[in-house]
N, C-alpha and C. Protein backbone atom coordinates (compact mmCIF):
# COMPACT_ATOMS: atom_id res chain seq x y z
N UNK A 1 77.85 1.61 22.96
CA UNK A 1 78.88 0.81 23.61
C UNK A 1 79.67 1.64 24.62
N UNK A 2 80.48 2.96 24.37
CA UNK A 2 80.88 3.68 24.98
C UNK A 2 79.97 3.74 26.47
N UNK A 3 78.68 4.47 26.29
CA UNK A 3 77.72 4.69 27.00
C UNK A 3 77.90 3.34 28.33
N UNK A 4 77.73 2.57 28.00
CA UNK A 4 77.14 1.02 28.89
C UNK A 4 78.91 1.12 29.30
N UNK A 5 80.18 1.14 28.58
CA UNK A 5 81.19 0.77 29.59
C UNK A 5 81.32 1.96 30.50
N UNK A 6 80.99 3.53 30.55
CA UNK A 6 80.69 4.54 31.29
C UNK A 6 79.57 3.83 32.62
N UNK A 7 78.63 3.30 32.46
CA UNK A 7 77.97 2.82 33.37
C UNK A 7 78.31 2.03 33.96
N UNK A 8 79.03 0.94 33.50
CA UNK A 8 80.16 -0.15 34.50
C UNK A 8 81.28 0.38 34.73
N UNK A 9 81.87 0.95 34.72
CA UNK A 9 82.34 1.89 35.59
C UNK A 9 82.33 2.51 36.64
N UNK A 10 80.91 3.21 36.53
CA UNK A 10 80.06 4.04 37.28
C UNK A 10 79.80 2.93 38.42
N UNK A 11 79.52 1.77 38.32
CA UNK A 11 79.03 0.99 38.97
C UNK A 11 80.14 0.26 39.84
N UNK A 12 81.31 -0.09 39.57
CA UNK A 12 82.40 -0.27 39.85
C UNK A 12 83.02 0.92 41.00
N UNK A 13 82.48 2.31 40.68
CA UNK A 13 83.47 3.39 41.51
C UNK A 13 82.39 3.17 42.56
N UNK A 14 81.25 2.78 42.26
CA UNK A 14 80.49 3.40 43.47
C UNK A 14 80.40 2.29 44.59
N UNK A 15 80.84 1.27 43.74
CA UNK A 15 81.13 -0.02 44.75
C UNK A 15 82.50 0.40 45.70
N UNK A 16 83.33 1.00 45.03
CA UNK A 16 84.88 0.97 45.45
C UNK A 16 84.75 1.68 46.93
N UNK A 17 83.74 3.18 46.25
CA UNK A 17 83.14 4.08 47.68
C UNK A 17 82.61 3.26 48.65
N UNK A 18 81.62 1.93 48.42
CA UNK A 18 80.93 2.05 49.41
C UNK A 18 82.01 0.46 50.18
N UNK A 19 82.81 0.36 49.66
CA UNK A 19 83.68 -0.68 50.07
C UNK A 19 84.53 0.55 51.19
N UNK A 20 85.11 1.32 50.79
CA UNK A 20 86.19 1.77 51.74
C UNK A 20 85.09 2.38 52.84
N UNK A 21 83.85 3.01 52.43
CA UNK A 21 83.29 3.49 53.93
C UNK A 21 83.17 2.20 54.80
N UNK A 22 82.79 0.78 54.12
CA UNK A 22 83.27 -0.43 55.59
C UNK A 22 84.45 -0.17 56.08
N UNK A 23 85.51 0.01 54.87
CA UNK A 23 86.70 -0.54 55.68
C UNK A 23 87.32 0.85 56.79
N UNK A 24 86.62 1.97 56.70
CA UNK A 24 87.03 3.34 57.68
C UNK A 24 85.96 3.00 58.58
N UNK A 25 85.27 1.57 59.04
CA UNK A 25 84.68 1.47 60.12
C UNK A 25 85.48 0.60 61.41
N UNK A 26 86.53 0.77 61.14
CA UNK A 26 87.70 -0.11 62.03
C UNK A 26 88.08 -1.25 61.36
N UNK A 27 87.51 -1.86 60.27
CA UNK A 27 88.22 -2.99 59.61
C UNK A 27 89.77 -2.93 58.98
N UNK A 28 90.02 -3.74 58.77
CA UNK A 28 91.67 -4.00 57.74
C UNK A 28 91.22 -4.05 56.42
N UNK A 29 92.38 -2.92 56.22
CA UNK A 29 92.62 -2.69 54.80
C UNK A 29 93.72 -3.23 54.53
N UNK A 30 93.80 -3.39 52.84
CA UNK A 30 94.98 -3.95 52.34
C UNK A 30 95.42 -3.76 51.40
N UNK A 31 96.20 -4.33 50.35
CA UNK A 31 96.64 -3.66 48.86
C UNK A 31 97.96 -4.93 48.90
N UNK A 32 97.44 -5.67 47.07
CA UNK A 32 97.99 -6.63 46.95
C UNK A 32 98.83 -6.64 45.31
N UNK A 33 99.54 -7.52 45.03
CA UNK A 33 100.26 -7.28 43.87
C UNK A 33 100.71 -8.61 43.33
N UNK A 34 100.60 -9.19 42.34
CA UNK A 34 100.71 -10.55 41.90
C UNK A 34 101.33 -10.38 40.76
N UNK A 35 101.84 -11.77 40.12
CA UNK A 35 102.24 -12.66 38.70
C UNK A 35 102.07 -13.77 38.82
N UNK A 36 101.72 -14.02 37.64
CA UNK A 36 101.48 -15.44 37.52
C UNK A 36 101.13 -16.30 36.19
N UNK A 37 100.56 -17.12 35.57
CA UNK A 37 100.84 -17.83 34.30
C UNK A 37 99.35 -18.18 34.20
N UNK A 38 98.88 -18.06 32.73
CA UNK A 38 97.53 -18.52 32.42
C UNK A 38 97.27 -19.04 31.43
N UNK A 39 96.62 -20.31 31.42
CA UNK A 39 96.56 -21.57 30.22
C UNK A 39 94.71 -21.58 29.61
N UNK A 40 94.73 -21.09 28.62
CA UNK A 40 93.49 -20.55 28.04
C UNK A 40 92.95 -21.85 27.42
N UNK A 41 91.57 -22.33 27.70
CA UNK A 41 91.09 -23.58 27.45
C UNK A 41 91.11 -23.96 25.60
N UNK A 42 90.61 -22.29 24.64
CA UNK A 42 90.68 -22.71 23.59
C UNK A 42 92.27 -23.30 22.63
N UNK A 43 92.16 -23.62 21.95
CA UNK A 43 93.45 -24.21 20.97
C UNK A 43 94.10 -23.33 20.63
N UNK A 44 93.44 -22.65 20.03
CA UNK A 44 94.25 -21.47 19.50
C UNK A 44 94.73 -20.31 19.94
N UNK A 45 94.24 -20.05 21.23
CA UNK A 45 94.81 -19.07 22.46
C UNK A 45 96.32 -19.87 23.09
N UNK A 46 97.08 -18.81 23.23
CA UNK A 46 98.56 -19.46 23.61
C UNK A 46 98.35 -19.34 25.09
N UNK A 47 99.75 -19.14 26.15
CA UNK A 47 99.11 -19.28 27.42
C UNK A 47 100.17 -17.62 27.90
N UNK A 48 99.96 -17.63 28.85
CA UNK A 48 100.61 -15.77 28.58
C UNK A 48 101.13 -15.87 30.21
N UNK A 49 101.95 -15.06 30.54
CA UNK A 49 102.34 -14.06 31.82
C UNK A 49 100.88 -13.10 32.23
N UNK A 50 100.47 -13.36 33.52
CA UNK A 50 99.48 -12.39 34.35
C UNK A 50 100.04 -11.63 34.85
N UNK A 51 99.43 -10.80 35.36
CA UNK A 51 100.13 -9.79 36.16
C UNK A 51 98.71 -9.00 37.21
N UNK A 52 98.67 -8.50 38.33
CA UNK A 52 97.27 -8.21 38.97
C UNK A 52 97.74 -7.15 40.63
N UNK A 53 96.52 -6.19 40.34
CA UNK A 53 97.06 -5.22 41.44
C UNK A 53 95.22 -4.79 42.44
N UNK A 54 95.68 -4.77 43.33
CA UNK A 54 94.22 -5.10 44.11
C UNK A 54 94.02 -4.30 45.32
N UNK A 55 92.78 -4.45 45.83
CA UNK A 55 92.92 -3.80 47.18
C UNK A 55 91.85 -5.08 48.25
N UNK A 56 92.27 -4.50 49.13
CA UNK A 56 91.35 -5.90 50.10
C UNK A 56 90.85 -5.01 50.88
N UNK A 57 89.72 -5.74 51.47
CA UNK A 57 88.73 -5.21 52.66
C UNK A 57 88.09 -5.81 53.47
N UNK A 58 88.67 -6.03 54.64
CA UNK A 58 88.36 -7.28 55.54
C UNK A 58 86.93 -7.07 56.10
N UNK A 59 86.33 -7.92 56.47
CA UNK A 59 84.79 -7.72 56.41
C UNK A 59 84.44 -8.24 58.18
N UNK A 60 83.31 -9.55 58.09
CA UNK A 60 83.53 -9.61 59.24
C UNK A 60 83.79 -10.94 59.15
N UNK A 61 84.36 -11.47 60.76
CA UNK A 61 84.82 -12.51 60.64
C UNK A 61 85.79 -13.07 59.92
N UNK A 62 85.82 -14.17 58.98
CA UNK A 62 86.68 -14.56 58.17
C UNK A 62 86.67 -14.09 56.82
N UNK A 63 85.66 -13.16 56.31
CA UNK A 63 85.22 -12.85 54.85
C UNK A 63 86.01 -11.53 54.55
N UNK A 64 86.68 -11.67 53.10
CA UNK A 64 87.13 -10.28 52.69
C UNK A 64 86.93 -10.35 51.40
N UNK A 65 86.63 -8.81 50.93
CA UNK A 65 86.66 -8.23 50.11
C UNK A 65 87.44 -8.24 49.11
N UNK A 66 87.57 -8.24 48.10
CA UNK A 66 88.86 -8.70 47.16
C UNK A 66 88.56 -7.82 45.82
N UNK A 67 89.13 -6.98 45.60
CA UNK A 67 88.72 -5.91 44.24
C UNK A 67 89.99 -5.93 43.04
N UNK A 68 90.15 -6.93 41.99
CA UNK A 68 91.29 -7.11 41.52
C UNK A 68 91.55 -6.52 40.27
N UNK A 69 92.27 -5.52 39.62
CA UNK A 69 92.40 -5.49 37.80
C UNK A 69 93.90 -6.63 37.80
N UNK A 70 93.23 -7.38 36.59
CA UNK A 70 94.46 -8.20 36.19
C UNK A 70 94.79 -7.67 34.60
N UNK A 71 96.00 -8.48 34.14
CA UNK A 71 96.35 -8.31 32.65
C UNK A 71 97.40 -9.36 32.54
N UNK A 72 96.73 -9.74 30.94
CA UNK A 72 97.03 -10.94 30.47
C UNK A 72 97.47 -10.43 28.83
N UNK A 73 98.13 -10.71 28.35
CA UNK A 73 98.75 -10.61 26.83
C UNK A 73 99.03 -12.13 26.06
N UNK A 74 97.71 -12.68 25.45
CA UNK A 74 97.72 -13.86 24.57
C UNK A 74 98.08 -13.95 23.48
N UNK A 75 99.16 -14.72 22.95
CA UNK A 75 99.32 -15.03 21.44
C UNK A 75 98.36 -15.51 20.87
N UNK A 76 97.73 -15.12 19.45
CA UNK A 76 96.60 -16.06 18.98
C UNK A 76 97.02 -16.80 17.66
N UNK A 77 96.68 -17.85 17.41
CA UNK A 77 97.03 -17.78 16.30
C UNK A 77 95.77 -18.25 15.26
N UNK A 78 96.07 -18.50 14.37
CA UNK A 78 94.84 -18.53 12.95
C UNK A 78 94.33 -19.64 13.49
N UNK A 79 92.66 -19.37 13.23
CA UNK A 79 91.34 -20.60 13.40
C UNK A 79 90.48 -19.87 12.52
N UNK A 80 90.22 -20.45 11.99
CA UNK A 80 89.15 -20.01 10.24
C UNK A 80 88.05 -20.31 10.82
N UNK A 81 87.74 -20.11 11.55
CA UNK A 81 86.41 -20.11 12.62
C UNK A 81 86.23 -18.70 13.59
N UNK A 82 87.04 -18.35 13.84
CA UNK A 82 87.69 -17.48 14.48
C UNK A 82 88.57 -16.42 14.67
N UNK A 83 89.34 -16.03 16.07
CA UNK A 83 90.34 -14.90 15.80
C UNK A 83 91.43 -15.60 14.72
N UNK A 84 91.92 -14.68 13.74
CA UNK A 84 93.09 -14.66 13.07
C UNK A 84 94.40 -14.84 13.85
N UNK A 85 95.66 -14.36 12.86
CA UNK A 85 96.42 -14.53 14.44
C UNK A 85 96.86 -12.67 14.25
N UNK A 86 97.68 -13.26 15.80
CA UNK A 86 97.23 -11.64 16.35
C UNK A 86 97.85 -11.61 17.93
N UNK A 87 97.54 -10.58 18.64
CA UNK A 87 97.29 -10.74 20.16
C UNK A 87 96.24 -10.04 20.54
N UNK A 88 96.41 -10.75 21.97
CA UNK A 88 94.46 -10.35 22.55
C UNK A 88 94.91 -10.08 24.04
N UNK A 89 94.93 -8.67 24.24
CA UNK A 89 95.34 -7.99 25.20
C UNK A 89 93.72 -8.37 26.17
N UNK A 90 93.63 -8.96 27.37
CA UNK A 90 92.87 -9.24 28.15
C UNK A 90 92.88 -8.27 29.51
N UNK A 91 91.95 -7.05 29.94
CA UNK A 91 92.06 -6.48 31.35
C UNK A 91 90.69 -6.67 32.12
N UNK A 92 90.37 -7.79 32.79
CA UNK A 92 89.21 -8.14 33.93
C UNK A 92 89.45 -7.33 34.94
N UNK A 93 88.17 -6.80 35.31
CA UNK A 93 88.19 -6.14 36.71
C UNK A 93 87.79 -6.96 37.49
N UNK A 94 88.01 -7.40 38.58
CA UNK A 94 86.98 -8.72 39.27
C UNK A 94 87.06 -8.33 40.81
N UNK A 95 85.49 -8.25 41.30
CA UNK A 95 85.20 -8.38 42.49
C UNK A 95 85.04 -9.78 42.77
N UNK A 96 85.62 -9.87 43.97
CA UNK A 96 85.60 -11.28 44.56
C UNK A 96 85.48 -11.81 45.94
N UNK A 97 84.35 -12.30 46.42
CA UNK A 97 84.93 -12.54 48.20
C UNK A 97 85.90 -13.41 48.44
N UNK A 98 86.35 -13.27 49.37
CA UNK A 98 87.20 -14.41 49.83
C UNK A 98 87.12 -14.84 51.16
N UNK A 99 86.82 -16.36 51.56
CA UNK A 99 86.76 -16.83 52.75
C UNK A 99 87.61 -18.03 53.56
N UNK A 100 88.48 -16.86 54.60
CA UNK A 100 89.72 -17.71 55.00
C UNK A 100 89.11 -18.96 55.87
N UNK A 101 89.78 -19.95 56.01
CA UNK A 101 89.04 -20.98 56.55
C UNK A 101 89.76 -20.99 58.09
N UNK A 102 90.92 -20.53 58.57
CA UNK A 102 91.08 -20.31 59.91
C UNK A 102 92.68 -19.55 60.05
N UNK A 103 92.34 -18.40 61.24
CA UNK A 103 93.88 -17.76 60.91
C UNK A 103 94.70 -18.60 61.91
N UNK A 104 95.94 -17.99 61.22
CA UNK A 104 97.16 -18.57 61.76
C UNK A 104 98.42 -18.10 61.09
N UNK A 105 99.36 -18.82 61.07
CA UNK A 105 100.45 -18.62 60.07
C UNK A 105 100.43 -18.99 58.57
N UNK A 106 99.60 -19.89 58.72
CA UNK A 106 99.22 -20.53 57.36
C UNK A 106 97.95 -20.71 57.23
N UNK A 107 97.12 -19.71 56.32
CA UNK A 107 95.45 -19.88 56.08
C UNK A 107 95.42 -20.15 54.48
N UNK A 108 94.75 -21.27 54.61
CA UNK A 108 93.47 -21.75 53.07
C UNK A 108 92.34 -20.89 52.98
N UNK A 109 92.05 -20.36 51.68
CA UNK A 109 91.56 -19.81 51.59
C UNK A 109 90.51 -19.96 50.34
N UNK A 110 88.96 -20.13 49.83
CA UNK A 110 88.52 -19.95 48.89
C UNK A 110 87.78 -18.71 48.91
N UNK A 111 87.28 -18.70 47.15
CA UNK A 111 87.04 -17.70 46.69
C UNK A 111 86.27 -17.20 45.52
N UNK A 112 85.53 -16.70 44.79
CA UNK A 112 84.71 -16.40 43.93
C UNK A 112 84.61 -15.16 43.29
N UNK A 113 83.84 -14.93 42.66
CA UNK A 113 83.36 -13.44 42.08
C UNK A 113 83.01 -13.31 40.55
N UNK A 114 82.54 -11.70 40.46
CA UNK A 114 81.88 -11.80 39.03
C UNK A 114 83.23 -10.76 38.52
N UNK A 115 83.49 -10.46 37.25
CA UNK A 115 84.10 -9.30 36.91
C UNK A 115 83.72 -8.83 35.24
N UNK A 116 83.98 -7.68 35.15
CA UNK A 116 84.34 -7.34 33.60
C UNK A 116 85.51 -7.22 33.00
N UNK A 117 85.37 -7.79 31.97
CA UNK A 117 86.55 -8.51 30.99
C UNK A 117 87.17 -7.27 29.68
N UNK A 118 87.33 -6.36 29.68
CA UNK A 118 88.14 -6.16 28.41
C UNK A 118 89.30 -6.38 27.66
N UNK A 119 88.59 -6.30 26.54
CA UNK A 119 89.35 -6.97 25.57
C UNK A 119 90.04 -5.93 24.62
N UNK A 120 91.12 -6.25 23.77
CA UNK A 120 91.76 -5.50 22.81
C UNK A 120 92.40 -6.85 22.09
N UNK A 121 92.10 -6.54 20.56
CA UNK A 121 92.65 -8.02 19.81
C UNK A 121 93.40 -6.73 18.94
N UNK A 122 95.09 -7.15 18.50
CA UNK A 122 95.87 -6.71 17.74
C UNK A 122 95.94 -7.64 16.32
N UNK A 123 95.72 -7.44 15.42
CA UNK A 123 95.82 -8.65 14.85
C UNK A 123 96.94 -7.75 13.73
N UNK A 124 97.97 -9.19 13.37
CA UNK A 124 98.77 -9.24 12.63
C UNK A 124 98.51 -8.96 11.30
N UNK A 125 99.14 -8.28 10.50
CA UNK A 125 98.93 -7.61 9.04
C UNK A 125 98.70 -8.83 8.02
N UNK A 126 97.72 -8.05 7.28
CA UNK A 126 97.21 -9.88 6.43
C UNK A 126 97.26 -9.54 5.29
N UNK A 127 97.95 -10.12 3.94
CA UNK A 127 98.31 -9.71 2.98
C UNK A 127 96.97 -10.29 2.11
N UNK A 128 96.26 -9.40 1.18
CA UNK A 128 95.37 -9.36 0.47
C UNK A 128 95.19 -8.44 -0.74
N UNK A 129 94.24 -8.65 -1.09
CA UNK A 129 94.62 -7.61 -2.37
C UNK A 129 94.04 -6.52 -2.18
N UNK A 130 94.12 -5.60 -3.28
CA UNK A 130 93.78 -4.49 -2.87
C UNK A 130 92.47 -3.93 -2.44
N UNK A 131 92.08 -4.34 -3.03
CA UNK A 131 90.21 -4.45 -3.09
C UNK A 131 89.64 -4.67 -1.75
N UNK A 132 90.33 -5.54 -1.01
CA UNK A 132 89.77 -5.76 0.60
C UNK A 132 90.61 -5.47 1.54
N UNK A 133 90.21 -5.30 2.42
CA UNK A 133 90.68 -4.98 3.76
C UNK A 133 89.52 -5.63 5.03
N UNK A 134 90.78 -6.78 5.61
CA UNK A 134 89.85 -7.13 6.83
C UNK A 134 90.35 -6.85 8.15
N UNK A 135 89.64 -6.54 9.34
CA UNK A 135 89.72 -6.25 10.54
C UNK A 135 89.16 -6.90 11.59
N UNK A 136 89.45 -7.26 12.52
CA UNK A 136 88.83 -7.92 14.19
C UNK A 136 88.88 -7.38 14.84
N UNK A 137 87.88 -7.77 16.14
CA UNK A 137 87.00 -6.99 16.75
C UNK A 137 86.98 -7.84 18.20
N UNK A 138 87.44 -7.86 18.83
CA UNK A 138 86.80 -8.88 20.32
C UNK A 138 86.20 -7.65 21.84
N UNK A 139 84.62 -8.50 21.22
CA UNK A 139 83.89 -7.38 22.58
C UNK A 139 84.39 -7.49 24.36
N UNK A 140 84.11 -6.43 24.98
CA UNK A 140 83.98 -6.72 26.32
C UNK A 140 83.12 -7.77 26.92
N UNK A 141 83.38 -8.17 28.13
CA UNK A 141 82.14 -8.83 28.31
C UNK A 141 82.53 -9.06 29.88
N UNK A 142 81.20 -10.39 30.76
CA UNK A 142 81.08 -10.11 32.20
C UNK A 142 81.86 -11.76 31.82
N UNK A 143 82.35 -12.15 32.97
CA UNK A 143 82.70 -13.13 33.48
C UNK A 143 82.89 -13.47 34.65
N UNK A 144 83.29 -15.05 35.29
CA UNK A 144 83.31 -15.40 36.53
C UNK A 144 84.45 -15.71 36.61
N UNK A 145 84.95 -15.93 38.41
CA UNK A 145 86.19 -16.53 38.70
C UNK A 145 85.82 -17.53 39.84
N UNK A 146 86.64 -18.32 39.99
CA UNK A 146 86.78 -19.08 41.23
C UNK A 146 87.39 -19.48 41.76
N UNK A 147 88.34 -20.06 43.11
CA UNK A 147 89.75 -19.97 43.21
C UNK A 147 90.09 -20.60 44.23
N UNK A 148 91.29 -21.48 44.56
CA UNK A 148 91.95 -21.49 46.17
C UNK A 148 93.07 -21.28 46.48
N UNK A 149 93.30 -21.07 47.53
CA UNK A 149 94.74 -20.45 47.57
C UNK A 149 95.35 -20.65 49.01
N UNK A 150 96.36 -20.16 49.74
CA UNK A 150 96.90 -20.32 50.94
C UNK A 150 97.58 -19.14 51.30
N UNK A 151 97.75 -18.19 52.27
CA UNK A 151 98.89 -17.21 52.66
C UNK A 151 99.25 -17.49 53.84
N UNK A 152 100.39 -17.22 53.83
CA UNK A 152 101.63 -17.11 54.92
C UNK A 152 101.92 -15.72 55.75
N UNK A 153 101.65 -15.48 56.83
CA UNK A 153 102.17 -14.30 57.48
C UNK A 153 103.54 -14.35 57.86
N UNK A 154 104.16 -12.90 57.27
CA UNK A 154 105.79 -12.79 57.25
C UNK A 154 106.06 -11.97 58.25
N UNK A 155 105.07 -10.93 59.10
CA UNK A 155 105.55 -9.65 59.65
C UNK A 155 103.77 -9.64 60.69
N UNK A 156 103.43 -10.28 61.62
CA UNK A 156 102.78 -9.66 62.52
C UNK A 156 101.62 -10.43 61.48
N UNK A 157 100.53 -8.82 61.58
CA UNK A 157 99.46 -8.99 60.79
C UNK A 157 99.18 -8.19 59.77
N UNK A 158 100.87 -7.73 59.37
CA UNK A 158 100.84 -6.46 58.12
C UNK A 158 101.03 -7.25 56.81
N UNK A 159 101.63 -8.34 56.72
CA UNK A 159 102.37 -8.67 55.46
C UNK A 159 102.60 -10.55 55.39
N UNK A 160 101.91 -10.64 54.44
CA UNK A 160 101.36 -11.76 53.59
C UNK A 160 102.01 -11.89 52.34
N UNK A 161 102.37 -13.12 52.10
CA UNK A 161 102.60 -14.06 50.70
C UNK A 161 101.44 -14.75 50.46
N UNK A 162 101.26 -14.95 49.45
CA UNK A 162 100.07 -15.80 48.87
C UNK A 162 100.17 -16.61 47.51
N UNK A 163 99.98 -17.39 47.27
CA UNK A 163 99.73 -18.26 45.90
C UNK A 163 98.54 -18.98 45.66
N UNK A 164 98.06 -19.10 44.67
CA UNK A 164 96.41 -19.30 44.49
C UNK A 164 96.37 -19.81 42.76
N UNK A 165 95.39 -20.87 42.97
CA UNK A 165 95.16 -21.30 41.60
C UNK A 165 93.27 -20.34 41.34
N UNK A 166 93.29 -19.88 40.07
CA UNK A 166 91.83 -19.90 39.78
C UNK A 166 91.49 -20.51 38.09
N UNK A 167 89.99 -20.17 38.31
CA UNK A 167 89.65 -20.56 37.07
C UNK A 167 88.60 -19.51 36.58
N UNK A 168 89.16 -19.18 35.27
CA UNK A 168 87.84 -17.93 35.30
C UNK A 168 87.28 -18.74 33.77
N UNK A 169 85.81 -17.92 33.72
CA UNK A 169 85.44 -18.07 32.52
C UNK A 169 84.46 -16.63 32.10
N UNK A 170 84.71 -16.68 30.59
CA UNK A 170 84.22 -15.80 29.88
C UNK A 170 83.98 -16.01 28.14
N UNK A 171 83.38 -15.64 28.00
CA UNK A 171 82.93 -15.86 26.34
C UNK A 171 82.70 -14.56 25.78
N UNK A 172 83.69 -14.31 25.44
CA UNK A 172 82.98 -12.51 24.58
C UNK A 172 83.00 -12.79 23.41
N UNK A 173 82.12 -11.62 22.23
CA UNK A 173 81.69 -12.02 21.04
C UNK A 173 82.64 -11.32 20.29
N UNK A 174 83.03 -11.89 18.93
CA UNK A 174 83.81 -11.06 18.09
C UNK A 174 83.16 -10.71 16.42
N UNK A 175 84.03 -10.18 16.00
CA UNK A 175 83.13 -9.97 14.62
C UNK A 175 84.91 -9.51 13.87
N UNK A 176 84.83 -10.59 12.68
CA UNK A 176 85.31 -10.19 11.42
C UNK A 176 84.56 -8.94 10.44
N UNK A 177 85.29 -8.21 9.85
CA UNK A 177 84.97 -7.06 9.12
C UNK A 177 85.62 -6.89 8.02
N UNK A 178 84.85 -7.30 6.55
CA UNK A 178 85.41 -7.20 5.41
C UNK A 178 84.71 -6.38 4.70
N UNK A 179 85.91 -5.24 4.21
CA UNK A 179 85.47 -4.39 3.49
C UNK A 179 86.07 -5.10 2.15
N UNK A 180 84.89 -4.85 0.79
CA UNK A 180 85.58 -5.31 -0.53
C UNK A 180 85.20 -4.33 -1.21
N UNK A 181 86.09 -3.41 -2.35
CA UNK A 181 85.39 -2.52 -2.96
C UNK A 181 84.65 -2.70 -3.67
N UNK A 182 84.43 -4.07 -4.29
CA UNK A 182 83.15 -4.50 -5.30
C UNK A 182 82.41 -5.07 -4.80
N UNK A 183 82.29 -5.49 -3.73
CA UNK A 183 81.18 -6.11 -3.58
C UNK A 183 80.58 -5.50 -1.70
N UNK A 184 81.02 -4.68 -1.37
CA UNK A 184 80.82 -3.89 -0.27
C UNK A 184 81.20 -4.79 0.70
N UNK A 185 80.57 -4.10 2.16
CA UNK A 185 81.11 -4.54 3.45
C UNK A 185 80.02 -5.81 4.38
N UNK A 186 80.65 -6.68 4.68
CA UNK A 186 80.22 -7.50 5.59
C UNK A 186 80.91 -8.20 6.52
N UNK A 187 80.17 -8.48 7.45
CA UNK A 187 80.53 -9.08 8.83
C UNK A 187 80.12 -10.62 9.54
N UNK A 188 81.30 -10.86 9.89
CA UNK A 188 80.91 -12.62 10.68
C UNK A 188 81.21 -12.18 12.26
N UNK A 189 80.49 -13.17 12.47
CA UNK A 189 80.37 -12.94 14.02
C UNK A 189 80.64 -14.32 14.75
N UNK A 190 81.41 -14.34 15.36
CA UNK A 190 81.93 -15.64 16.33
C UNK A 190 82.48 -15.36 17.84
N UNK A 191 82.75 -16.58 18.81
CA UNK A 191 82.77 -16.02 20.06
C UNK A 191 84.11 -16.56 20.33
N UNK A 192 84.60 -16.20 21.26
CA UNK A 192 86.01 -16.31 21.95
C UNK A 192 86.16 -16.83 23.39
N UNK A 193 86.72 -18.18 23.20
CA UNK A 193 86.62 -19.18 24.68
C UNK A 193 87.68 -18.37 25.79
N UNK A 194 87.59 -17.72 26.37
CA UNK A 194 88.87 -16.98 27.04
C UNK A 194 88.36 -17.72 28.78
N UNK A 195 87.68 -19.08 28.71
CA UNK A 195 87.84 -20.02 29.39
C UNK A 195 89.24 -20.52 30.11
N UNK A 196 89.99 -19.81 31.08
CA UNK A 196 91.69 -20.79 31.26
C UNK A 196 91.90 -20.86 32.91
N UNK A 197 93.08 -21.42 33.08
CA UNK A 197 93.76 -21.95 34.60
C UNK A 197 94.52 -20.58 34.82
N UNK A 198 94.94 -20.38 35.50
CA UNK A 198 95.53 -19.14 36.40
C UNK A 198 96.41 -19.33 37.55
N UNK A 199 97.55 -19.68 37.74
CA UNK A 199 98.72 -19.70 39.06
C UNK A 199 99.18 -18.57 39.40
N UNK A 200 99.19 -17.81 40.41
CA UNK A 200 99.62 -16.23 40.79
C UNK A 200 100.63 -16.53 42.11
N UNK A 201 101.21 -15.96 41.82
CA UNK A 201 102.41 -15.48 43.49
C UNK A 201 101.90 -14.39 43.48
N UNK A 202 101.76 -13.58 45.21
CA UNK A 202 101.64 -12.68 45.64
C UNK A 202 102.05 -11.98 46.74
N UNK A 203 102.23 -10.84 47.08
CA UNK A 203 102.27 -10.40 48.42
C UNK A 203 100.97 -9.33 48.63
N UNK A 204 100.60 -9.61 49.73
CA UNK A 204 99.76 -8.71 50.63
C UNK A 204 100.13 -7.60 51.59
N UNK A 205 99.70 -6.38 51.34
CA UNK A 205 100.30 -5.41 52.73
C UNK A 205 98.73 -4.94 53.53
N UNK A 206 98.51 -5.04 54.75
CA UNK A 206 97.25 -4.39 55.63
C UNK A 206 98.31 -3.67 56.11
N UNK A 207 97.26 -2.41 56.24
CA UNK A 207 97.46 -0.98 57.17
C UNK A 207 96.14 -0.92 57.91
């Protein structure tokens, strides 16, 4: 596991490299910073504060580059199917194009991309007896986004506001882990809808 998130990684930096050698070919660069609110499709996922820090890379024409880490902090609560309750610290990396539909003062804009999703589930202390001890587990995984949005130029062609709805989806796998001292250790395995809506405010800076 270690190994394979070392390789997406790897795969991620070498994208990042070969993104900025476009953008040191005379294109616009940028660097963006958001919040915003996210409503998670399953029941038992609460809806949380986003937060997202990015870089842009204007391409040609109307198409840019969009390289985003976001973070999301979900309340969970108990599904006997599922996560316990707990929280489920969410960090997607997401590449994304984006294609403005015409400049001006005010451009629409859609948008797409794939990203990787990590996960961290905290789960709340569960009173049992002594004999067992259980633990959760929520894997990484790839997911999609998709999105529209609008920005406003405040300053020339340096500095942008933006607000944007998306929708991402992802399904990563989890696994319950019960250790019992009499009767040893076993594991359930179930998946996690981290399917939700997304509203962000933003500002944009190009240099």
């Amino acid at each position: 596991m270690k190994l394979k998130k070392f390789r997406i990684m790897g795969l991620f930096l070498s994208l990042l490299i070969f993104t900025f050698s476009l953008a040191g070919q005379g294109r616009q660069r940028g660097i963006h910073a958001s919040v915003g609110y996210a409503w998670p499709r399953q029941d038992n996922l609460g809806s949380a504060l986003a937060s997202s820090l990015g870089l842009d890379f204007q391409l040609r024409r109307n198409w840019r580059l969009v390289l985003d880490f976001s973070y999301a902090r979900y309340p969970v609560n108990f599904d006997p199917q599922g996560l316990m309750e707990g929280t489920l610290v969410s960090t997607p990396f997401w590449i994304r194009l984006q294609y403005n539909f015409f400049p001006g003062p005010i451009s629409p804009y859609l948008g797409g991309g794939v990203g990787y999703v990590f996960n961290r589930f905290q789960m709340e202390e569960m009173v049992t007896i002594p004999e067992v001890t259980i633990s959760q587990k929520v894997d990484d995984d790839w997911g999609f986004i998709v999105g529209v949005g609008a920005e406003w130029r405040l300053r020339g062609e340096q500095v942008t506001v933006f607000g944007e709805a998306n929708y991402l989806t992802c399904s990563p796998p989890g696994v319950t882990s019960i250790n019992d001292m009499n009767f040893g250790r076993r594991e359930e395995r179930f998946s996690v809808d981290l399917d939700s809506w997304q509203l962000r405010l933003g500002i944009r800076c190009f240099y």
